[in-house]
Structure formats: structure tokens, C-alpha cells
N, C-alpha and C. Protein backbone atom coordinates (compact mmCIF):
# COMPACT_ATOMS: atom_id res chain seq x y z
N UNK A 1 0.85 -1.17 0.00
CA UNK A 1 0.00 0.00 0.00
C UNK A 1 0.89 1.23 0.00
N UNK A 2 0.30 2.44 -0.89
CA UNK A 2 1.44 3.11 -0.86
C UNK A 2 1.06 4.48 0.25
N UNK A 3 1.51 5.66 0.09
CA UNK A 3 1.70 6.71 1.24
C UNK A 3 -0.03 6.90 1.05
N UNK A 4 -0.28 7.25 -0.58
CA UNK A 4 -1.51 7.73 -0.31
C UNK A 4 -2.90 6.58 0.37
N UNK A 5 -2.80 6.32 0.02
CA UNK A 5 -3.99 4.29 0.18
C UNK A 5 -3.76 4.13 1.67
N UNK A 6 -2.64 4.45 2.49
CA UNK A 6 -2.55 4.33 4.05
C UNK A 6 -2.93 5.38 4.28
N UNK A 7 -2.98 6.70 3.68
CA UNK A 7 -3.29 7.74 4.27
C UNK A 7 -5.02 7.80 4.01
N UNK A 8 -5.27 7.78 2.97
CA UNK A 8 -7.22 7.52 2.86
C UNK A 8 -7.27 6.48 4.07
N UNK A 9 -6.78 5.19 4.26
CA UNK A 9 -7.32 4.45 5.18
C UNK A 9 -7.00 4.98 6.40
N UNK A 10 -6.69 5.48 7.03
CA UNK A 10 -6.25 5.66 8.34
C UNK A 10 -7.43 7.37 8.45
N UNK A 11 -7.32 7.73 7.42
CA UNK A 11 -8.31 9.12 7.44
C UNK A 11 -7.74 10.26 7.03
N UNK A 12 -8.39 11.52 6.93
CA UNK A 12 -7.70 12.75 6.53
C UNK A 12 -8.28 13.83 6.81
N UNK A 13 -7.48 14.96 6.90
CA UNK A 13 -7.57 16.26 7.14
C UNK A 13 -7.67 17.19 5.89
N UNK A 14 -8.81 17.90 6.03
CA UNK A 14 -8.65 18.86 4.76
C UNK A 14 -7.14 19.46 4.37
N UNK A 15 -6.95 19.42 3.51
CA UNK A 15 -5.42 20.41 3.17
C UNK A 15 -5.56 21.08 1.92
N UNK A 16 -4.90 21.97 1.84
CA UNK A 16 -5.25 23.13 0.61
C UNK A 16 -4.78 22.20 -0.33
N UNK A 17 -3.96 21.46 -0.93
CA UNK A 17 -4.06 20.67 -2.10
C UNK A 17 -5.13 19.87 -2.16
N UNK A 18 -5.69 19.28 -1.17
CA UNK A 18 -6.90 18.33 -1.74
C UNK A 18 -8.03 19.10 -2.21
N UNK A 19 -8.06 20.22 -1.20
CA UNK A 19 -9.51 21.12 -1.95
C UNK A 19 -8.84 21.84 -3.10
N UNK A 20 -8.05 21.71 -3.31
CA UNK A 20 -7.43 22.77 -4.73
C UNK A 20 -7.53 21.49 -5.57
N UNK A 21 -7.62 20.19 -5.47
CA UNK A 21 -7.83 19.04 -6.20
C UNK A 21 -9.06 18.71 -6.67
N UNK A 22 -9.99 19.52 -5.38
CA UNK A 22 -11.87 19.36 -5.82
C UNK A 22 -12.46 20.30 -6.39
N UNK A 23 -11.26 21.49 -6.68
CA UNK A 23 -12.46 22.10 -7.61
C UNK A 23 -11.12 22.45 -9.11
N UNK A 24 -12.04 23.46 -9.20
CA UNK A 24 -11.45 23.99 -10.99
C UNK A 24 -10.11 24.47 -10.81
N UNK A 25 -9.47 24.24 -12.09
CA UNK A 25 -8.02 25.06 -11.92
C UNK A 25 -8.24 26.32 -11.73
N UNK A 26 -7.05 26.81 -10.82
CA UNK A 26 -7.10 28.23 -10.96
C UNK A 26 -7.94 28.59 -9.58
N UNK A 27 -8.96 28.24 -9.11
CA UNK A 27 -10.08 28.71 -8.22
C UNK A 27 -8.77 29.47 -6.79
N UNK A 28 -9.76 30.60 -6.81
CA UNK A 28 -9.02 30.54 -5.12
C UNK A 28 -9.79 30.53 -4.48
N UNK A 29 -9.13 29.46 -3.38
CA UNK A 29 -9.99 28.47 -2.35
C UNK A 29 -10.74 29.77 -1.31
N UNK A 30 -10.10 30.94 -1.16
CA UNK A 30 -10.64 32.14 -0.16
C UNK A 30 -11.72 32.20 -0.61
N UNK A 31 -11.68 32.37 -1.70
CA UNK A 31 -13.25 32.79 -2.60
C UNK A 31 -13.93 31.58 -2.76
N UNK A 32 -14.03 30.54 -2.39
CA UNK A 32 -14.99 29.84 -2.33
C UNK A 32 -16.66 29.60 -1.93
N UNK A 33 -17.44 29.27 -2.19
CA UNK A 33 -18.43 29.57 -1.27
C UNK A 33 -19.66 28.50 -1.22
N UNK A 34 -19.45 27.07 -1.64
CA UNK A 34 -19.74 26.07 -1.78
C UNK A 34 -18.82 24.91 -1.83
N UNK A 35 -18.49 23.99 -1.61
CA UNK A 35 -17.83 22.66 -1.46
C UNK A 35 -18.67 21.50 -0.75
N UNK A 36 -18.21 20.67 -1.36
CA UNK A 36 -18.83 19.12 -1.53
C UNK A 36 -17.39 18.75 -1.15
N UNK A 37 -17.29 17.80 0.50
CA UNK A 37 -16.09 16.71 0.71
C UNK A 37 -16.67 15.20 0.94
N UNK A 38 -18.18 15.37 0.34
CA UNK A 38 -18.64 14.15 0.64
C UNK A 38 -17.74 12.71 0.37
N UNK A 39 -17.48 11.80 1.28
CA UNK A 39 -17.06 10.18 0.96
C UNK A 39 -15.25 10.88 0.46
N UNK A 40 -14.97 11.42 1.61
CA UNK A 40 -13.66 12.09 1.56
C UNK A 40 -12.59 10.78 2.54
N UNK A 41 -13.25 10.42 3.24
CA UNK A 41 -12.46 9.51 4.55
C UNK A 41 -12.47 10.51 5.23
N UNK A 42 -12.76 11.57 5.36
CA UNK A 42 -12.33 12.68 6.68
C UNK A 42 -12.74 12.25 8.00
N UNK A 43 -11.24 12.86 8.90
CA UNK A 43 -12.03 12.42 9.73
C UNK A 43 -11.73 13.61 11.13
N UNK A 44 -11.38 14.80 10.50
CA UNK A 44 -11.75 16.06 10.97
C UNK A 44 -11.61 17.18 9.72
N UNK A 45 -12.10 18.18 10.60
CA UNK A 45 -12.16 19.58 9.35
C UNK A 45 -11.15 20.70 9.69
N UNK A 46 -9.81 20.50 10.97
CA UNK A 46 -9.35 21.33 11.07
C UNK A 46 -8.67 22.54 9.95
N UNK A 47 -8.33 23.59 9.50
CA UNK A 47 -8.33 24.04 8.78
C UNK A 47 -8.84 24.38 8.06
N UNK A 48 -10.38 23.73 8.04
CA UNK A 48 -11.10 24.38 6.77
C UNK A 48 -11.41 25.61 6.60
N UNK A 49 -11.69 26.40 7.90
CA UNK A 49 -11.91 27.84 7.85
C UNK A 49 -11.02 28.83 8.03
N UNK A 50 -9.72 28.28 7.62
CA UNK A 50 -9.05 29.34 7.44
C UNK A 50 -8.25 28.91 6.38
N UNK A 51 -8.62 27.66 5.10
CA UNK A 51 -8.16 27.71 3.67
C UNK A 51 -10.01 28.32 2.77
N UNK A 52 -10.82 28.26 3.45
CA UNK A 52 -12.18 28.39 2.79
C UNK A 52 -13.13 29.60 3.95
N UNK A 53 -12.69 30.61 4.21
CA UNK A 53 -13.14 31.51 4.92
C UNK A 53 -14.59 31.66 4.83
N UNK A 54 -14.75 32.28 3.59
CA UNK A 54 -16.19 32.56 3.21
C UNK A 54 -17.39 31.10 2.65
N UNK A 55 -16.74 30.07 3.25
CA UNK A 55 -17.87 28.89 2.96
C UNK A 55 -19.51 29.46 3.12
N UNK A 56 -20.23 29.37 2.55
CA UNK A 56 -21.92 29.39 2.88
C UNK A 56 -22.67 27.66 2.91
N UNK A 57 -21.79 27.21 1.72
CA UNK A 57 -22.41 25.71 2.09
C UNK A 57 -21.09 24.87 1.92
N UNK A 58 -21.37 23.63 3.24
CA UNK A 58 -20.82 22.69 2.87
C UNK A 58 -21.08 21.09 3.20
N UNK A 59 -21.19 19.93 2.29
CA UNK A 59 -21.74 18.95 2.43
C UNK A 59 -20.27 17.98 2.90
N UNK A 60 -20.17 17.34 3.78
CA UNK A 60 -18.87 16.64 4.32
C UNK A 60 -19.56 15.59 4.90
N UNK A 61 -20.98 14.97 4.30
CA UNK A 61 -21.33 13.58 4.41
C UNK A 61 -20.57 12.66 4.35
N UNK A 62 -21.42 11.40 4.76
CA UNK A 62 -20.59 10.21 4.87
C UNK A 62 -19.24 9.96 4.94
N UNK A 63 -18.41 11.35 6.08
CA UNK A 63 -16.78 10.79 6.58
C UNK A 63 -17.20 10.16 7.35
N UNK A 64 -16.21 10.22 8.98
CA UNK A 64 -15.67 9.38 9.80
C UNK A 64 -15.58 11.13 10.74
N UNK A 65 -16.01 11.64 10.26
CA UNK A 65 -16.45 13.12 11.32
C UNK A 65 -16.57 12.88 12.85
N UNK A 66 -15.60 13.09 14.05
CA UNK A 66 -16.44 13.31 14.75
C UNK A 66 -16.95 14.55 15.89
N UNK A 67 -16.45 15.55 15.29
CA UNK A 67 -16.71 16.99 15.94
C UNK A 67 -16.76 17.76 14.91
N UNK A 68 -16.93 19.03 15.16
CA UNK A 68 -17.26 20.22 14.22
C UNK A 68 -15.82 21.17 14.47
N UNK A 69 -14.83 20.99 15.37
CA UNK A 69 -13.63 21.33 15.37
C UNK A 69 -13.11 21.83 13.63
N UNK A 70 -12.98 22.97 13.55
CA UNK A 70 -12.51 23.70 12.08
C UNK A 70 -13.38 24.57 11.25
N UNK A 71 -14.83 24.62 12.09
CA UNK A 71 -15.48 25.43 11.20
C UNK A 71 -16.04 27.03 12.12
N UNK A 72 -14.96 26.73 12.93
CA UNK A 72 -15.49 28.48 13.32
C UNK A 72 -14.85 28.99 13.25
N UNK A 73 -13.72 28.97 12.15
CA UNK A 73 -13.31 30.28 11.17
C UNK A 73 -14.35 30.75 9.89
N UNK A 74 -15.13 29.53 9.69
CA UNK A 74 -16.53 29.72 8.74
C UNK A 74 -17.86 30.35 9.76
N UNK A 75 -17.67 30.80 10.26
CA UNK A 75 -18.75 30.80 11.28
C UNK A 75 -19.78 32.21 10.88
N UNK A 76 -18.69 33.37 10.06
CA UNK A 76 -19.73 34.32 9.26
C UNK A 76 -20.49 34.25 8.69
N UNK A 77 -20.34 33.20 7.74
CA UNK A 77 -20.55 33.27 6.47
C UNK A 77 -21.75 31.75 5.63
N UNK A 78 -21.21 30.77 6.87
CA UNK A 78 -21.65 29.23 7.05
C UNK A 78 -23.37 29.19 7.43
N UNK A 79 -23.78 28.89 5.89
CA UNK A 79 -25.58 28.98 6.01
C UNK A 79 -25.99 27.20 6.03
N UNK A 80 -25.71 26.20 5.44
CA UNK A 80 -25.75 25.18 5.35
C UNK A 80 -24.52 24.58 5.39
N UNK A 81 -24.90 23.28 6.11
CA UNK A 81 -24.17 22.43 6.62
C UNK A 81 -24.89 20.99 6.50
N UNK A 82 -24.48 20.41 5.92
CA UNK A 82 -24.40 18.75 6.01
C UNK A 82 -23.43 17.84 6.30
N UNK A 83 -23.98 17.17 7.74
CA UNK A 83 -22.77 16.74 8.32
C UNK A 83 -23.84 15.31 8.67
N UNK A 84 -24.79 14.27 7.40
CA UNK A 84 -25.06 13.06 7.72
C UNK A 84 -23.93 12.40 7.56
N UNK A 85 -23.98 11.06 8.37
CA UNK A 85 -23.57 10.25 8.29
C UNK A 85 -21.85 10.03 8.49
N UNK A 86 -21.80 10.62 10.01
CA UNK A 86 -20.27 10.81 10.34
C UNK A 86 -20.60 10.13 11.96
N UNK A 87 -19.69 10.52 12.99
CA UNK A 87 -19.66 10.09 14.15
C UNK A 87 -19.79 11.21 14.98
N UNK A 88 -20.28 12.29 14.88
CA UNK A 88 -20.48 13.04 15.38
C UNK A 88 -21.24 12.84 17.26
N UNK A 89 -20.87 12.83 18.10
CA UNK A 89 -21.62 12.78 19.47
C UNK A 89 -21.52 14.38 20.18
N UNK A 90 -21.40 15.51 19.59
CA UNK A 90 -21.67 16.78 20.61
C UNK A 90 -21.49 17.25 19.58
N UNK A 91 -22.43 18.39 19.92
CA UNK A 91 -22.72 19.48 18.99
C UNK A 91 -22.11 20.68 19.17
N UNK A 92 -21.16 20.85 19.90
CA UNK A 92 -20.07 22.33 20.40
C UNK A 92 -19.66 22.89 19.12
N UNK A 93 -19.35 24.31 19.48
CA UNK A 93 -19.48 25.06 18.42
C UNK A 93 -19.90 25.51 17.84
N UNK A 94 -21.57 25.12 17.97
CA UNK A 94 -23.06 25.46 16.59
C UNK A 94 -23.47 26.81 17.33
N UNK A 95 -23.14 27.24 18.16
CA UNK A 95 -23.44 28.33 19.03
C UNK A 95 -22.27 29.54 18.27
N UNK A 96 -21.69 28.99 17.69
CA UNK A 96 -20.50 30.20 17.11
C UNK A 96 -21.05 30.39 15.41
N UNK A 97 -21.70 29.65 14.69
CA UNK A 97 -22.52 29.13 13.72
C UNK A 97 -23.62 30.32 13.35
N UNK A 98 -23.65 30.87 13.85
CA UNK A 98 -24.87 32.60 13.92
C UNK A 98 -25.33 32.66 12.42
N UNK A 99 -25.17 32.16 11.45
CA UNK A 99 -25.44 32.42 10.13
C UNK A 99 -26.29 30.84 9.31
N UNK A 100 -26.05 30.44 10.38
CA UNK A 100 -26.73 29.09 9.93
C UNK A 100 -28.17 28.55 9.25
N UNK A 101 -28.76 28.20 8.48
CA UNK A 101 -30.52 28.50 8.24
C UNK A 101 -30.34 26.83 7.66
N UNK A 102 -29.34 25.54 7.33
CA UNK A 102 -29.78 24.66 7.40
C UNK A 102 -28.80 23.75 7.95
N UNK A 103 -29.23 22.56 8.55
CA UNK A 103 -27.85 21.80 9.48
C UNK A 103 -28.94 20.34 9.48
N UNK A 104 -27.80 19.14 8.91
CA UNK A 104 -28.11 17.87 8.98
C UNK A 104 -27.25 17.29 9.89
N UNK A 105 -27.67 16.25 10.62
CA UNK A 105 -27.17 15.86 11.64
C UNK A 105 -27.49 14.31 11.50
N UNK A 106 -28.27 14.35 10.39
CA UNK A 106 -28.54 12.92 10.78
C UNK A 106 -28.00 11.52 10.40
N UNK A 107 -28.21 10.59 11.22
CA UNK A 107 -26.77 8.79 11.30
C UNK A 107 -25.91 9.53 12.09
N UNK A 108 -26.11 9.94 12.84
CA UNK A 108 -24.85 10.43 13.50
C UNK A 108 -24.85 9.50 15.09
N UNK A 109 -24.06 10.08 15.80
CA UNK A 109 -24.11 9.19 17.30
C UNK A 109 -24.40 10.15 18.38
N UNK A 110 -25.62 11.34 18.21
CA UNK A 110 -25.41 12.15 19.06
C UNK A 110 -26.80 11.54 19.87
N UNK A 111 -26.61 11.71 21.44
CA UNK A 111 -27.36 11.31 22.24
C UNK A 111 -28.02 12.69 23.18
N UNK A 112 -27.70 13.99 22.66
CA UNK A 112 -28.51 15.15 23.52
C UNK A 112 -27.82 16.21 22.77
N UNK A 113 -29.37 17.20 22.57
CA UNK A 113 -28.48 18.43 22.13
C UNK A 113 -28.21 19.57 22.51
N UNK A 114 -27.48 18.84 23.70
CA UNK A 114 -26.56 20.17 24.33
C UNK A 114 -25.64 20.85 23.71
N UNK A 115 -25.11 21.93 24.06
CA UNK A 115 -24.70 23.22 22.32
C UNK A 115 -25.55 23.59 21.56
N UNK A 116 -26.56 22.98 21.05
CA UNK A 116 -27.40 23.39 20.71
C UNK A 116 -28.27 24.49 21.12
N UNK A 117 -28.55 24.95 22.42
CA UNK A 117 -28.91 25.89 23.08
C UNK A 117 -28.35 26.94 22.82
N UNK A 118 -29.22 28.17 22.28
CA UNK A 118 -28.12 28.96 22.13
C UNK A 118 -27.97 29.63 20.92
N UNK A 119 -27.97 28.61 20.20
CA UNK A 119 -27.37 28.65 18.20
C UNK A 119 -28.74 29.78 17.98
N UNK A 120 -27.79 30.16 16.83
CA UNK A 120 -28.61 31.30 16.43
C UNK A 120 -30.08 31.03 15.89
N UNK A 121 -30.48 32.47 15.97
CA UNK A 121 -32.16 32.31 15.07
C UNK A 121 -32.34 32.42 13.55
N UNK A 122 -31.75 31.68 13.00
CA UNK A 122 -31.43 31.83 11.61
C UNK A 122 -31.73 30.34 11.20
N UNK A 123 -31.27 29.72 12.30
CA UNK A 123 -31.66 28.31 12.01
C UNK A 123 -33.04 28.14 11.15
N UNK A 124 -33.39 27.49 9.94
CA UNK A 124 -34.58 27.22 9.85
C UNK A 124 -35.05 25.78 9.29
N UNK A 125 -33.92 24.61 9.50
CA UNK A 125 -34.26 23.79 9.16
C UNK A 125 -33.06 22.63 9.95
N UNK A 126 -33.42 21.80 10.59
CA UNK A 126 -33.06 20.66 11.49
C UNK A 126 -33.15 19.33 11.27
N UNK A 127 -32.51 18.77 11.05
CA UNK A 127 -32.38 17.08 10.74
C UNK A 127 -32.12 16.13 11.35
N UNK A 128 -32.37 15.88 12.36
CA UNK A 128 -31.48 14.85 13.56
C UNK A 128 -32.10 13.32 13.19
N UNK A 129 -32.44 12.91 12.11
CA UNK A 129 -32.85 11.70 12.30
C UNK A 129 -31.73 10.36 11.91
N UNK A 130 -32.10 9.29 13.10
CA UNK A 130 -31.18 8.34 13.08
C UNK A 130 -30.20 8.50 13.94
N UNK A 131 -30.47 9.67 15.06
CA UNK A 131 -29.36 9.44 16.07
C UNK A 131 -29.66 8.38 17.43
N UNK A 132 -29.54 8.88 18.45
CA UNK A 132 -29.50 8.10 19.90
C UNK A 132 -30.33 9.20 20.84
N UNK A 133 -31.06 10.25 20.38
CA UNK A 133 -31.57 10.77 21.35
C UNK A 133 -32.71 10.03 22.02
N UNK A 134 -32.62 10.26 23.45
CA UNK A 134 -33.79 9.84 23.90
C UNK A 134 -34.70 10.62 25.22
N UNK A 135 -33.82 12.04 25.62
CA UNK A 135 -34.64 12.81 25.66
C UNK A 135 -34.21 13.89 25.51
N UNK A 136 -35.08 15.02 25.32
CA UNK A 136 -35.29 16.12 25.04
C UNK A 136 -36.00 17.28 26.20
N UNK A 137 -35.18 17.99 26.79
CA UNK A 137 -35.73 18.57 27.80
C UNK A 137 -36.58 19.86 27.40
N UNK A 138 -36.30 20.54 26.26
CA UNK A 138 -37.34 21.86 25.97
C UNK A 138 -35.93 23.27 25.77
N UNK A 139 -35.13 23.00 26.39
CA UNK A 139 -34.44 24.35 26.09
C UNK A 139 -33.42 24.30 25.22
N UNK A 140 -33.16 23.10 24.83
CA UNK A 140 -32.40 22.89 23.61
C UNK A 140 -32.54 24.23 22.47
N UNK A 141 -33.71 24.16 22.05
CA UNK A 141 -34.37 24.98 21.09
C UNK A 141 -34.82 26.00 20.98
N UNK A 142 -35.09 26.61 22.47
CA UNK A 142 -35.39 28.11 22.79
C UNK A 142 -34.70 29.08 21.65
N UNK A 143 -33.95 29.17 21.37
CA UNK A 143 -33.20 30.24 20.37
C UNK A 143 -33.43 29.99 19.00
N UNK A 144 -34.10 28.72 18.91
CA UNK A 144 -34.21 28.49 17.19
C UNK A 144 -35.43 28.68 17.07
N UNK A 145 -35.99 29.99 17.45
CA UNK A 145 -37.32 30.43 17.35
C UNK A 145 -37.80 30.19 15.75
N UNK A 146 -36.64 30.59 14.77
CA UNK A 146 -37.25 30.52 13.16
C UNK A 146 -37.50 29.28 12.52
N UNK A 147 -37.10 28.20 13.97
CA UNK A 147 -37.14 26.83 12.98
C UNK A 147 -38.36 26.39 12.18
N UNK A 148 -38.59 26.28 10.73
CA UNK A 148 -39.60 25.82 10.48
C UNK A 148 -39.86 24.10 10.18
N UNK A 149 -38.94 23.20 9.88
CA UNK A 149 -38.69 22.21 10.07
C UNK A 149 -37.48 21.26 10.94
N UNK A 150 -38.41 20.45 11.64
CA UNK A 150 -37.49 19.63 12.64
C UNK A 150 -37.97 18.02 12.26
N UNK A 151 -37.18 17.21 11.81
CA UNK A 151 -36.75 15.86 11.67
C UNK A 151 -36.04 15.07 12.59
N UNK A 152 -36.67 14.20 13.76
CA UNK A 152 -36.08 13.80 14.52
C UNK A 152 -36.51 12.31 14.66
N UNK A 153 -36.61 11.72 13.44
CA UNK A 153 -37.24 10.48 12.98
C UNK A 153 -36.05 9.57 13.37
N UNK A 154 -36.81 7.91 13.74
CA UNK A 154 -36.10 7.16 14.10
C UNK A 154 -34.97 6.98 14.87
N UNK A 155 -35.01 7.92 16.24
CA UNK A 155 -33.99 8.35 17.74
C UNK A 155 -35.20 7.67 18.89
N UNK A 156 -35.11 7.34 19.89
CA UNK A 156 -35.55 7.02 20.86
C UNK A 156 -36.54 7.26 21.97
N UNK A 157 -36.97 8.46 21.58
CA UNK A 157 -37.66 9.72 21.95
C UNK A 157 -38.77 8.95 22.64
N UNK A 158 -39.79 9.26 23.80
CA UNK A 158 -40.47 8.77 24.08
C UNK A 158 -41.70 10.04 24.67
N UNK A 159 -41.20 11.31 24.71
CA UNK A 159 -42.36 12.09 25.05
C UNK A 159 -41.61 13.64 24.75
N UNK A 160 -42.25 14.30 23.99
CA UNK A 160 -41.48 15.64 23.72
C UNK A 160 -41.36 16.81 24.53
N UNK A 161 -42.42 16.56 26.14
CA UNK A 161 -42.70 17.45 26.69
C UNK A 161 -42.79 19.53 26.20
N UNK A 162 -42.30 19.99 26.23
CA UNK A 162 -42.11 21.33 26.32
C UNK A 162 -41.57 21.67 24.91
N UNK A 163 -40.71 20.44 24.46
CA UNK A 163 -39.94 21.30 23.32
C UNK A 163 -40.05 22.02 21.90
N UNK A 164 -41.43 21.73 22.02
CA UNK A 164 -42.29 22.24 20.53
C UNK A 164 -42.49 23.86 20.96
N UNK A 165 -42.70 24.36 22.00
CA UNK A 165 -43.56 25.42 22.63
C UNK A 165 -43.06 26.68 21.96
N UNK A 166 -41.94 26.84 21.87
CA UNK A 166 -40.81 28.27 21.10
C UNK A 166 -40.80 27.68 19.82
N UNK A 167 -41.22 26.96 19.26
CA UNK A 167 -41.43 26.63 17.83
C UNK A 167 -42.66 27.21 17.30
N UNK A 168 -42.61 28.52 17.23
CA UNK A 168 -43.90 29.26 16.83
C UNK A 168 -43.99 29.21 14.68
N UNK A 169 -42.65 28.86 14.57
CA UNK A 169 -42.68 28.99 12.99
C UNK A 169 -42.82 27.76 12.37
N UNK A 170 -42.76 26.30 13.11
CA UNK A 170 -41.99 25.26 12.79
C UNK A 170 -43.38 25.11 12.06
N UNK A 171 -43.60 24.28 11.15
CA UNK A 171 -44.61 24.18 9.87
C UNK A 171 -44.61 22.28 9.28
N UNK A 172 -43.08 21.92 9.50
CA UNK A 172 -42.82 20.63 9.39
C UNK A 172 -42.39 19.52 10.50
N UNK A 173 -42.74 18.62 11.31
CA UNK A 173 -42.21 17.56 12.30
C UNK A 173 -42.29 16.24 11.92
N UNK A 174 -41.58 16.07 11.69
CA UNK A 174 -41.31 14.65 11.72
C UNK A 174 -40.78 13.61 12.89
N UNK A 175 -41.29 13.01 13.73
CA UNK A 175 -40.88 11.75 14.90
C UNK A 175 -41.27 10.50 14.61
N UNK A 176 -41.54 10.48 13.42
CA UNK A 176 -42.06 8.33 13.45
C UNK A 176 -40.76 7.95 13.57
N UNK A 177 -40.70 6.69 13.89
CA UNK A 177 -39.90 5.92 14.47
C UNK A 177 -39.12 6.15 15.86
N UNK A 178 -39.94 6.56 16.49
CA UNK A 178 -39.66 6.61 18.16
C UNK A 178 -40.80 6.05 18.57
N UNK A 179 -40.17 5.89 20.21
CA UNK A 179 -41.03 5.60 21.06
C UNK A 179 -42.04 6.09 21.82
N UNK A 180 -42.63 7.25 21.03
CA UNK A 180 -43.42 8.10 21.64
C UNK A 180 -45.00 7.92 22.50
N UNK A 181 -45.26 7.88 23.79
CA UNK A 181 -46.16 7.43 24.07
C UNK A 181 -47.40 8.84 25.04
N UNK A 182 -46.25 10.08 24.60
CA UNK A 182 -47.13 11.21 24.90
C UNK A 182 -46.54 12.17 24.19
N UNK A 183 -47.74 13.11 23.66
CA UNK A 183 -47.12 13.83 22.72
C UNK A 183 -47.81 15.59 23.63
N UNK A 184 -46.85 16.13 23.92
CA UNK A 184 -47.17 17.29 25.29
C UNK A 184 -47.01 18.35 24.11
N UNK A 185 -47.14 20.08 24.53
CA UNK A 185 -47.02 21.08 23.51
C UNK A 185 -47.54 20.98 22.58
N UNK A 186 -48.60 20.53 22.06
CA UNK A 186 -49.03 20.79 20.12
C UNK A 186 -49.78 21.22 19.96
N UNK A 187 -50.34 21.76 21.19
CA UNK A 187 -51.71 22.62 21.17
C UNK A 187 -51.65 24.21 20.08
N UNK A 188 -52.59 24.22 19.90
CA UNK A 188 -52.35 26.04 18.94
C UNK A 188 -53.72 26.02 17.74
């Protein structure tokens, strides 16, 4: 196996040659403002926000992800985020994220969304399905007053108590595949 084939297997770190490898000749990576590292092997993002400053979207599905460590040098500018299908278990950092309006989370291994509290009101669309949550206390979400869709399909969930209540915009929910055996807040 040679340097590179051990290095995909073992995992990788963004580096300005590989993203200067994913897009067009010539591009400068500052000026970027979209990237796709989907099925990269990554298995952090250090550096990305300070070779890709002005990111607005980025899809870094299906690595070996398991923190958000590297994107709050993107944190101006960073409107979408897709981060299915990594190892993600804490959500730190989404609170530095202030520009955010979409974020996937889901296959991931997160079991509470603490950090989450907090994150800006820009948020307007949430994906958590397929993690390990199994409960949800209500203040998670207080700040994502604009959310209009929340996906929290197939996690463990067994009663939502409170946490719908500051969801005055939310328009879409999705929870099948939990264990839900009281459904509290849906009044309106």
C-alpha cells in the first residue's frame, strides 16, 4: 500500500491541495463559497476555515467526522451544513454558527443536544434523524425560534414534553420511528 492508500485508510484532514484538487483550476480556495467533501475519509475539518473563509455551504457527508472542530473560522458566512452520516456525538461550536438557516445531523451518534442551546435564530431547518436521542428537555431549542422544520425520525424519543412550545414557525415535524407514548405542547 502506498503513502496515499494508508493515508485515505487511516483518514484525513482537509489540506489546501486536496480542496485545490476538488475544484477547478485556478479557483481561489478564499473565494470559495460552496464545497462538496462528501465520501472524503475525513475524519476532521481542522483548517477548513481558514483555507475556505467565506464557505456558505458545505456537504462533508458520509466521513468518519467526529466533531465540528474547524469550522469556526466559517462561522460568518456558514448557512448550510451537512454533516449526515459521520460520528459526530456533541454538537459544540453550533453556538459560534450565527449564520446558519440549514444543518443535517442525521446517522450520527449524538445522544442530547446540548450546544445546541443557544445557536442562532437563523436556524430554519433541522435534521437529527437516526441518532441516539432519547430525551429532550425543551431548552435545547429556545433560540431556534425561526425553525420551520425539525426531523427527529427514528432516535428514541419517548415524550417531547415542552420542546415544541418556542417553535412558533416550525410548519414541518417529523418523529415516526420513536417511542413516543405522549405527545405534550401541540396545542395552537
Amino acid at each position: 500500500m502506498g503513502a496515499e492508500e494508508a493515508e485515505k485508510a487511516v483518514g484525513v484532514q482537509p489540506s489546501r491541495a486536496m480542496l485545490q484538487a476538488a475544484c477547478s483550476p485556478g479557483v481561489d480556495l478564499s473565494a470559495v463559497t460552496a464545497m462538496d467533501l462528501s465520501l472524503e475519509g475525513l475524519v476532521g475539518l481542522s483548517g477548513l476555515g481558514d483555507i475556505c473563509p467565506h464557505l456558505q455551504t458545505l456537504n462533508a457527508a458520509v466521513n468518519t467526522l467526529s466533531s465540528l472542530v474547524g469550522l469556526e473560522n466559517c462561522a460568518p458566512s456558514l448557512q448550510e451544513l451537512n454533516l449526515r452520516e459521520n460520528r459526530i456525538t456533541a454538537l459544540n461550536l453550533v453556538t459560534r454558527l450565527t449564520s446558519l438557516r440549514r444543518l443535517n445531523l442525521d446517522a450520527n451518534r449524538l445522544t442530547s443536544l446540548a450546544g445546541l442551546a443557544g445557536s442562532g435564530t437563523q436556524l430554519r431547518s433541522l435534521s437529527l434523524a437516526g441518532n441516539q436521542l432519547a430525551r429532550l428537555s425543551g431548552h435545547e431549542l429556545t433560540a431556534a425560534t425561526a425553525l420551520e422544520s425539525l426531523n427527529l425520525m427514528d432516535n428514541r424519543l419517548t415524550r417531547l414534553r415542552a420542546l415544541l412550545a418556542p417553535l412558533t414557525h416550525l410548519t414541518h415535524l417529523d418523529v415516526s420511528g420513536n417511542r413516543l407514548c405522549r405527545l405534550e405542547g401541540l396545542q395552537r
